[in-house]
Protein backbone atom coordinates (compact mmCIF):
# COMPACT_ATOMS: atom_id res chain seq x y z
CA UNK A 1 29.85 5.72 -106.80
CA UNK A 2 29.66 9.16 -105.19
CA UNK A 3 30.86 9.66 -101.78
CA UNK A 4 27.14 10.13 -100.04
CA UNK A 5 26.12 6.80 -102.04
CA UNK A 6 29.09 4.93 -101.17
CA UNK A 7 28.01 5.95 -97.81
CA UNK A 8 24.38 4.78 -98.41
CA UNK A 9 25.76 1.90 -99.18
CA UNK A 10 27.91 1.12 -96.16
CA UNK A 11 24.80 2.28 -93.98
CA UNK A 12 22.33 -0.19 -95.50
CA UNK A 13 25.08 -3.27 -95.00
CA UNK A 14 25.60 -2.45 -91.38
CA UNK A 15 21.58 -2.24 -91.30
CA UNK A 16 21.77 -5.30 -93.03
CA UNK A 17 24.00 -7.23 -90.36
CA UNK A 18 22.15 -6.17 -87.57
CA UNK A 19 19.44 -7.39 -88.57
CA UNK A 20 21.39 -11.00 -89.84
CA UNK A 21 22.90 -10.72 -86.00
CA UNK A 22 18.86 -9.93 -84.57
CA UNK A 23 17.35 -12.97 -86.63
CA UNK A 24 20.52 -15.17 -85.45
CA UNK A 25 20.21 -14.16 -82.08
CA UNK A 26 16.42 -15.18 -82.18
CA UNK A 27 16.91 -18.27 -84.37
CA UNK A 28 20.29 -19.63 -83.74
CA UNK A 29 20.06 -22.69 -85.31
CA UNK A 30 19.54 -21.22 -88.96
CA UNK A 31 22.80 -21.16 -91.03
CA UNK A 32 23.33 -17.71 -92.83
């Protein structure tokens, strides 16, 4: 991967476990 897609990349997963952390945070019971 180029740098600026390896970047992409690590942008999307943080995007990604907010919003895993938002849906927990609203529906704690659900296993991830």
């Amino acid at each position: 991967l180029r740098p600026d897609e390896r970047d992409t990349e690590a942008e999307r997963e943080k995007n990604n476990q907010s919003g895993f952390s938002h849906v927990f945070s609203i529906y704690p019971h659900v296993e991830t």
